[in-house]
N, C-alpha and C. Protein backbone atom coordinates (compact mmCIF):
# COMPACT_ATOMS: atom_id res chain seq x y z
N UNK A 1 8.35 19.07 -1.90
CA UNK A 1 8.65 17.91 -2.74
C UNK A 1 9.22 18.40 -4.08
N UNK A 2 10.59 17.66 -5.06
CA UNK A 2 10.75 17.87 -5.52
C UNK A 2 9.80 17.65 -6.96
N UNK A 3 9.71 18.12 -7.86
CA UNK A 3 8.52 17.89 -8.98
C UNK A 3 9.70 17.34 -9.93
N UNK A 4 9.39 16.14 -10.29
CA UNK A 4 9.86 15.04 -11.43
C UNK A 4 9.19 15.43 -12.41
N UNK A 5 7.89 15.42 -12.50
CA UNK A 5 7.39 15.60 -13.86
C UNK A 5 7.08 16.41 -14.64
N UNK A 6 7.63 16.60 -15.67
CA UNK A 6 8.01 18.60 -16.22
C UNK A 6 5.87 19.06 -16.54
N UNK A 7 6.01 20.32 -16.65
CA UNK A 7 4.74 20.55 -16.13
C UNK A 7 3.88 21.24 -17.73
N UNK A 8 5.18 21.45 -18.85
CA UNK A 8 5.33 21.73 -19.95
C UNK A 8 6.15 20.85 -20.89
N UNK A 9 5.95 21.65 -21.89
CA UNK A 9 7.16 21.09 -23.57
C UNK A 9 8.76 21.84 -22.74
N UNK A 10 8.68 22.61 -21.97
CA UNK A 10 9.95 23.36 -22.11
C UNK A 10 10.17 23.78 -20.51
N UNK A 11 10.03 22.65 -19.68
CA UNK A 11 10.00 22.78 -18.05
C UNK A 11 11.57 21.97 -18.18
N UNK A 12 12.33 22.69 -18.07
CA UNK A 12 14.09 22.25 -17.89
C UNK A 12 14.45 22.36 -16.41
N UNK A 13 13.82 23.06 -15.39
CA UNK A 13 14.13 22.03 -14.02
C UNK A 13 13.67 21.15 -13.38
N UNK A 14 11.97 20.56 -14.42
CA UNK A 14 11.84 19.22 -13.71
C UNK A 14 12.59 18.21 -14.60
N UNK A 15 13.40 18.53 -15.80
CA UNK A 15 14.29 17.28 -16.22
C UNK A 15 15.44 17.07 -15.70
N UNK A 16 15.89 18.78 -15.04
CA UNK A 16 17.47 18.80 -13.84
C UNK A 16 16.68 17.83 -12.98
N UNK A 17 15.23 18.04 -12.18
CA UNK A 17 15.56 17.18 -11.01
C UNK A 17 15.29 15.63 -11.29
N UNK A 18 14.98 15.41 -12.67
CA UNK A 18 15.06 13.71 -12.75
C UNK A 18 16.34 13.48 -13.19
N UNK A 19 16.95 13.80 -13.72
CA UNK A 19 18.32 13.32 -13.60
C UNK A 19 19.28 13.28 -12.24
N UNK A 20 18.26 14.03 -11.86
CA UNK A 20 19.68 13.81 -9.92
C UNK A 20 18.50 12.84 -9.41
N UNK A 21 17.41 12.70 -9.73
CA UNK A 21 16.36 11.32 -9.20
C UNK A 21 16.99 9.87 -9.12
N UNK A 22 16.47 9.74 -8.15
CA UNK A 22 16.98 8.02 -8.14
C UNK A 22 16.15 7.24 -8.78
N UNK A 23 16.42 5.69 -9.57
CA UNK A 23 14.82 5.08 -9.67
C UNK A 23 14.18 4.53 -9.05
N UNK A 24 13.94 4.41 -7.75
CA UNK A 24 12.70 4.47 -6.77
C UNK A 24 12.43 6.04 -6.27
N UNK A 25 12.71 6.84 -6.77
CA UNK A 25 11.94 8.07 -6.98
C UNK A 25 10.79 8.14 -8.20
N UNK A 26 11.70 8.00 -9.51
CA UNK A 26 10.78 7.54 -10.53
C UNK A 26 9.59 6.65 -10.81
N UNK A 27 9.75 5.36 -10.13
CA UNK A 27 8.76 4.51 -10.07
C UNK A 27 7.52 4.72 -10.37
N UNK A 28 6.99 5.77 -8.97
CA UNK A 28 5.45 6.01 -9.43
C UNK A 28 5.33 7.10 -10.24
N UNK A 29 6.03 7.50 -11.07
CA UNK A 29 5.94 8.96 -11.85
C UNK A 29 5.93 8.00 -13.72
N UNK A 30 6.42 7.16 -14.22
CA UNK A 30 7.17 6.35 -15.07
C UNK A 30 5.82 6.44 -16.20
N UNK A 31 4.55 6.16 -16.14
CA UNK A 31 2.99 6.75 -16.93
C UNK A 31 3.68 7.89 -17.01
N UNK A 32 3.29 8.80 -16.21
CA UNK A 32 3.35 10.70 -16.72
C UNK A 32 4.42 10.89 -17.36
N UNK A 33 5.61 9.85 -16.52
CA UNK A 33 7.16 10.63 -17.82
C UNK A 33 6.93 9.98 -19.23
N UNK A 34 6.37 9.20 -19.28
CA UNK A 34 6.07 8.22 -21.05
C UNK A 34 5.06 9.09 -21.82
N UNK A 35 4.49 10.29 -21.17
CA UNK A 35 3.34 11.07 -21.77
C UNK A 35 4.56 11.91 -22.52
N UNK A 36 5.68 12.43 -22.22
CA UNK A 36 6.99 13.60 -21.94
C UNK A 36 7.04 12.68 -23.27
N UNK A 37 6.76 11.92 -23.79
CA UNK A 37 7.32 10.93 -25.12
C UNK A 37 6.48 10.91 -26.07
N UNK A 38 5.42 11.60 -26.07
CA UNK A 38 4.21 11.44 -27.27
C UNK A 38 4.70 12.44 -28.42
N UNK A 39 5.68 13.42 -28.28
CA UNK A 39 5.99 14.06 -29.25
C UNK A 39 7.69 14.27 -29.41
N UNK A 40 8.12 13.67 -29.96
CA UNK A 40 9.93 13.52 -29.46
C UNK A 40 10.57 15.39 -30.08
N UNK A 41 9.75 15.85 -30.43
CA UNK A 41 10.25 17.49 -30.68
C UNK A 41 10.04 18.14 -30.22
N UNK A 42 9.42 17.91 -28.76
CA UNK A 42 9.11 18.37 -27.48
C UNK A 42 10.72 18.82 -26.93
N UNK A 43 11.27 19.60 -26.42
CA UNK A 43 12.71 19.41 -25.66
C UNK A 43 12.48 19.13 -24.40
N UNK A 44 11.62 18.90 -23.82
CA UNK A 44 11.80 17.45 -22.71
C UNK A 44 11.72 16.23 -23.08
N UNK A 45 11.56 15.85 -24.10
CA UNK A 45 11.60 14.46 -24.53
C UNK A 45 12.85 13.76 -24.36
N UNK A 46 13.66 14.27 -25.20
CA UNK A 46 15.37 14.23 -24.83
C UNK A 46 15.82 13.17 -23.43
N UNK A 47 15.67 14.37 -22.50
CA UNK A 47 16.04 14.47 -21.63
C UNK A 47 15.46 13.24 -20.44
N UNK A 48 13.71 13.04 -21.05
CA UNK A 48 13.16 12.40 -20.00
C UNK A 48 13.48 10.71 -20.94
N UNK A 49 13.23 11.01 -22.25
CA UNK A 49 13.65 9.41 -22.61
C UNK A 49 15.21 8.57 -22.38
N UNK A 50 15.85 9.60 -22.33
CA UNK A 50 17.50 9.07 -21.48
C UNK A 50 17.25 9.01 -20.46
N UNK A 51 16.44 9.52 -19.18
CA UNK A 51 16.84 8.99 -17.85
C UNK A 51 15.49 8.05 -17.53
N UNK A 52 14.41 7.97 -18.67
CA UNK A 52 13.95 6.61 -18.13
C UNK A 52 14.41 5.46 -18.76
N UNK A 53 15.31 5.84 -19.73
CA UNK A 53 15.87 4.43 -20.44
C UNK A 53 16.63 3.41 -19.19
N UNK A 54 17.07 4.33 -18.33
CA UNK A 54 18.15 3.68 -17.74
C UNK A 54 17.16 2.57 -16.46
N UNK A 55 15.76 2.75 -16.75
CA UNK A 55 14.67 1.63 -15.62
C UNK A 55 15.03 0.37 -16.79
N UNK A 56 14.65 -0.35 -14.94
CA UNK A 56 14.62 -1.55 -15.90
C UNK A 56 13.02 -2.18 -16.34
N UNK A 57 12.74 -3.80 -15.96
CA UNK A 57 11.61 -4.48 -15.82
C UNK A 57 10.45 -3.17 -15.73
N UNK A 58 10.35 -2.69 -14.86
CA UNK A 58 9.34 -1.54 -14.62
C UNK A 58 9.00 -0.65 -15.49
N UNK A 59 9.59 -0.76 -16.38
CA UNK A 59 8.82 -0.19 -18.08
C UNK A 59 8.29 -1.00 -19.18
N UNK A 60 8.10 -2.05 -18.66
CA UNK A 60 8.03 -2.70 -19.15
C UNK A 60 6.21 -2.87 -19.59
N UNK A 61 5.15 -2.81 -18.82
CA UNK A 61 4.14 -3.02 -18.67
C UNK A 61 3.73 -1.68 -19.34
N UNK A 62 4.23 -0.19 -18.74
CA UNK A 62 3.28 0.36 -18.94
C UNK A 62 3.56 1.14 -20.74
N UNK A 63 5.21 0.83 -20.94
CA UNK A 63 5.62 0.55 -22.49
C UNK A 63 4.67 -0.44 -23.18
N UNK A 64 4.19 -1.74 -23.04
CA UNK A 64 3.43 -2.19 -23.27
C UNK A 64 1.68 -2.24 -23.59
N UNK A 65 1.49 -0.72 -22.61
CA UNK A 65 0.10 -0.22 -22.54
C UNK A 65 0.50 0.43 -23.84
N UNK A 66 1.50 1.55 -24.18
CA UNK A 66 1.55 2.13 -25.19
C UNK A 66 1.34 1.34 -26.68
N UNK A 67 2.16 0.39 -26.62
CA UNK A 67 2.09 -0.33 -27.65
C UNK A 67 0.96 -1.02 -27.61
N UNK A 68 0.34 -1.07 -27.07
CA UNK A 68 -1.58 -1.53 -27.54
C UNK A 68 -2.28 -0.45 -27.53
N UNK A 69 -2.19 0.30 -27.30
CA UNK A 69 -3.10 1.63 -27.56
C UNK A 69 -2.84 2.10 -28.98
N UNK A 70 -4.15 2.37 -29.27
CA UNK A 70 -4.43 3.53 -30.73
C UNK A 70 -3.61 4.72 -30.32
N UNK A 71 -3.12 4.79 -30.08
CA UNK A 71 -2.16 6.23 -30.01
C UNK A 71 -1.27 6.17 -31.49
N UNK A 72 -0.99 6.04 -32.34
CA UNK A 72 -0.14 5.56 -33.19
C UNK A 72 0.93 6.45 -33.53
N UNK A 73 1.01 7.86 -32.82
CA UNK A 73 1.81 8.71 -32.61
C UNK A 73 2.94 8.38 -31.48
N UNK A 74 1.96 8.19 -30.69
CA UNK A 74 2.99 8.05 -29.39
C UNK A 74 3.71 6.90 -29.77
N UNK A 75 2.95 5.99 -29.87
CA UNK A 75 3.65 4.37 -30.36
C UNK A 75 4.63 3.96 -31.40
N UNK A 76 4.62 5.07 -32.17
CA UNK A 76 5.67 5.60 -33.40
C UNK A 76 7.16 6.07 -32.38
N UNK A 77 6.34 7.63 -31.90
CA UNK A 77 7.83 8.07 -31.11
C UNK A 77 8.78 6.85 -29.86
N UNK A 78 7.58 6.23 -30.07
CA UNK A 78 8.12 4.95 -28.43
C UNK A 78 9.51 4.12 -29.12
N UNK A 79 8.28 3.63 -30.69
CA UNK A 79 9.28 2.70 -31.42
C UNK A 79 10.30 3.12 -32.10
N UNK A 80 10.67 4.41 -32.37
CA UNK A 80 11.45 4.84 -33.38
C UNK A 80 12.43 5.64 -32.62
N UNK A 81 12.18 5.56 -31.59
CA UNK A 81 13.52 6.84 -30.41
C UNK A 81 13.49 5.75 -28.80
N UNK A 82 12.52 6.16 -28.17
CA UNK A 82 13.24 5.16 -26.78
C UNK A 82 13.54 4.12 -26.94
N UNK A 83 12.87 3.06 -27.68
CA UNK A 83 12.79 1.49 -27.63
C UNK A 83 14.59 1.11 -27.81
N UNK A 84 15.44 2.21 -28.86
CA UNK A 84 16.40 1.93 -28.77
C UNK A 84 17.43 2.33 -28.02
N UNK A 85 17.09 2.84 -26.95
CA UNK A 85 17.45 3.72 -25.66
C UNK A 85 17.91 2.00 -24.59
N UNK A 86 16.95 1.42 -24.22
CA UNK A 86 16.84 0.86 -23.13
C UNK A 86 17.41 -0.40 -23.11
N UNK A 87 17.38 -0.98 -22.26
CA UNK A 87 18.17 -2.16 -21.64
C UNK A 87 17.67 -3.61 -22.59
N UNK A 88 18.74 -4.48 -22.88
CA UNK A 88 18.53 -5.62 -23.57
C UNK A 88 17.41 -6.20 -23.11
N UNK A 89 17.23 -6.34 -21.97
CA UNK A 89 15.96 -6.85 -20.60
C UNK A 89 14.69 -6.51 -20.89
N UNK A 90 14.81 -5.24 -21.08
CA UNK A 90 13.59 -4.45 -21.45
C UNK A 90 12.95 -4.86 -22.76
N UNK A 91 14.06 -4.64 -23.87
CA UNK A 91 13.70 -4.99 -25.24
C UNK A 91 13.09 -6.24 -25.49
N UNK A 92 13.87 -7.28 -25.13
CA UNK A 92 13.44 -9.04 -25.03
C UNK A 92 12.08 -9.08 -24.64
N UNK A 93 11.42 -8.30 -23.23
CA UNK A 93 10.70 -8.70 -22.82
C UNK A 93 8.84 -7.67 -24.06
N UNK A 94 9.60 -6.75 -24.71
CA UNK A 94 8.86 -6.12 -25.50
C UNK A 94 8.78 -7.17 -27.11
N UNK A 95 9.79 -7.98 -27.55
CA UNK A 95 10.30 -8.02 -28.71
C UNK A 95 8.78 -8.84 -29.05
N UNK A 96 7.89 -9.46 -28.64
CA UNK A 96 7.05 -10.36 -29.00
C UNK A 96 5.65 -9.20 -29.84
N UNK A 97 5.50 -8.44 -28.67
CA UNK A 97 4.26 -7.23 -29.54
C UNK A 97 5.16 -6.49 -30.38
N UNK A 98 6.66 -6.25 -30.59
CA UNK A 98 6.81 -5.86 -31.61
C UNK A 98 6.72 -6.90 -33.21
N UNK A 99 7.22 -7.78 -32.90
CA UNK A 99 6.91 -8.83 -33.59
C UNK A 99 5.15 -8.91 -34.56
N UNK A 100 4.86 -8.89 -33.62
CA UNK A 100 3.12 -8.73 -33.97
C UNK A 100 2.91 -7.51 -34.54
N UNK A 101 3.49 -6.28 -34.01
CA UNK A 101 3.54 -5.28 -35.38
C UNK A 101 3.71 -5.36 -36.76
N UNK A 102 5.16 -6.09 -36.51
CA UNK A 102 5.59 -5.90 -37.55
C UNK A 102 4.76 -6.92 -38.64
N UNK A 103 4.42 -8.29 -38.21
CA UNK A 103 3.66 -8.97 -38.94
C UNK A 103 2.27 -9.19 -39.11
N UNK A 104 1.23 -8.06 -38.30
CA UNK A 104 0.18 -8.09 -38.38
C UNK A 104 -0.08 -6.49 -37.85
N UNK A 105 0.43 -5.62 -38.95
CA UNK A 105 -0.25 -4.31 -38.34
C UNK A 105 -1.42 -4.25 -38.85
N UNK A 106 -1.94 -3.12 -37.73
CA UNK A 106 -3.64 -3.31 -38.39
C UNK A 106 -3.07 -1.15 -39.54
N UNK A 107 -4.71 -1.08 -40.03
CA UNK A 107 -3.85 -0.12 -41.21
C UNK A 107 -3.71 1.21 -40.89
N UNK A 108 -4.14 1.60 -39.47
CA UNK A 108 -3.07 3.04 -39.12
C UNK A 108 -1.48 2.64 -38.54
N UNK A 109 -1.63 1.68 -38.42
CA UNK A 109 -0.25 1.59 -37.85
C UNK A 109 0.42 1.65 -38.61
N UNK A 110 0.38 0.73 -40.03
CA UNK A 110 1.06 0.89 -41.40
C UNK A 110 0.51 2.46 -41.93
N UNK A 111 -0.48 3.08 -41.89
CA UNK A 111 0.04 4.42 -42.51
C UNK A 111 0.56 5.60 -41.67
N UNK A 112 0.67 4.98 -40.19
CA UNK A 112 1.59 6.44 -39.26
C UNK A 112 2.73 5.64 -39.41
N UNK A 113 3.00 4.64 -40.13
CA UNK A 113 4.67 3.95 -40.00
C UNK A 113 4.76 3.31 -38.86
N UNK A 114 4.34 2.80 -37.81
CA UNK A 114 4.50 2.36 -36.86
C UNK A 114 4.93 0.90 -36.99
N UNK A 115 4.67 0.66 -38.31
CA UNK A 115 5.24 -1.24 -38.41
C UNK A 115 6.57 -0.65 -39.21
N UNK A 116 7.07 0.19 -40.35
CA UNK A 116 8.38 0.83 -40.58
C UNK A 116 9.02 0.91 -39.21
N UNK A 117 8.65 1.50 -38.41
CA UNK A 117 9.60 1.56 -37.27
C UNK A 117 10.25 0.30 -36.73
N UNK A 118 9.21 -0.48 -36.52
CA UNK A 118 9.13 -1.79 -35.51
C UNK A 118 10.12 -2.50 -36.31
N UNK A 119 10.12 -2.48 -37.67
CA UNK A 119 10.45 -3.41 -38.45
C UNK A 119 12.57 -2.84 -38.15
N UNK A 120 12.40 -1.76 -38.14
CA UNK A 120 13.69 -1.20 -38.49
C UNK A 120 14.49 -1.26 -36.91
N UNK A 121 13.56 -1.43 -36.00
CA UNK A 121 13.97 -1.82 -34.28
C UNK A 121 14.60 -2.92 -34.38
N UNK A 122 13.87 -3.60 -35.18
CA UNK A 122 13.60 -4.96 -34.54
C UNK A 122 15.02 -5.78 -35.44
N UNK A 123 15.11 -4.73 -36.68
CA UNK A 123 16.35 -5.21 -37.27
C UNK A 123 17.81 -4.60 -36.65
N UNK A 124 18.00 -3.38 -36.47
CA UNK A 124 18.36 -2.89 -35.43
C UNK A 124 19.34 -3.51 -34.56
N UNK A 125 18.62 -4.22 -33.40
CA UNK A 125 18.56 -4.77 -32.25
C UNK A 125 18.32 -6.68 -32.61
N UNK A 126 18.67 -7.02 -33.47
CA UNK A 126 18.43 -8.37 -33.36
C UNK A 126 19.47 -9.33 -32.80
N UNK A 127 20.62 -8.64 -32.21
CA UNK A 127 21.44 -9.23 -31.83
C UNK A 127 21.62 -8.89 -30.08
N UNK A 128 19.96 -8.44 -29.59
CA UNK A 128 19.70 -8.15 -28.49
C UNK A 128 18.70 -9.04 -27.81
């Protein structure tokens, strides 16, 4: 079996084989590749947030787990690098918990920046 999900910060042939991946290859892998996103200075990050940008609906939920989780790191790199990666579809169906960021962060979110981000997405993309 081919291995999709890099196994390190610096595994460059499991990001060759998600890019020749189809997305019903990706599907059940789409959690573990969003982990590949908790630090965007990782150099698989790159690589894995461009070829999951290109899912649709199906990132939607577990993008959504991120953005309710205390992670406020990950939820930073989500909002401030993929979120503007992905499909109008995707965004719309996110734009409401960003919304709620932006107007009711609780106060790590405002001191890891995570409502700066949202706020700057959300301006961004408002014509999405």
């Amino acid at each position: 079996m081919i291995r999709l999900v890099p196994k390190d910060k610096f595994d460059d042939e499991a990001c060759a084989n998600l890019q020749a991946a189809s997305d019903e290859d990706l599907l059940p892998y789409i959690a573990d590749l969003l982990e590949c996103l908790q630090d965007l200075n990782w150099p698989i990050a790159g690589p894995v947030a461009e070829r999951l940008s290109l899912l649709g609906n199906e990132l939607v939920q577990p993008v959504s787990d991120i953005l309710n989780s205390d992670d406020e790191m990950w939820k930073y790199w989500i909002i401030s690098h993929f979120l503007y990666l992905v499909s109008d579809e995707v965004f719309q169906a996110l734009r409401f918990k960003l919304n709620s960021i932006r107007l009711h962060p609780t106060a790590s979110e405002t001191a890891e920046e995570v409502q700066s981000a949202a706020c700057e997405l959300l301006i961004s993309r408002r014509n999405a």
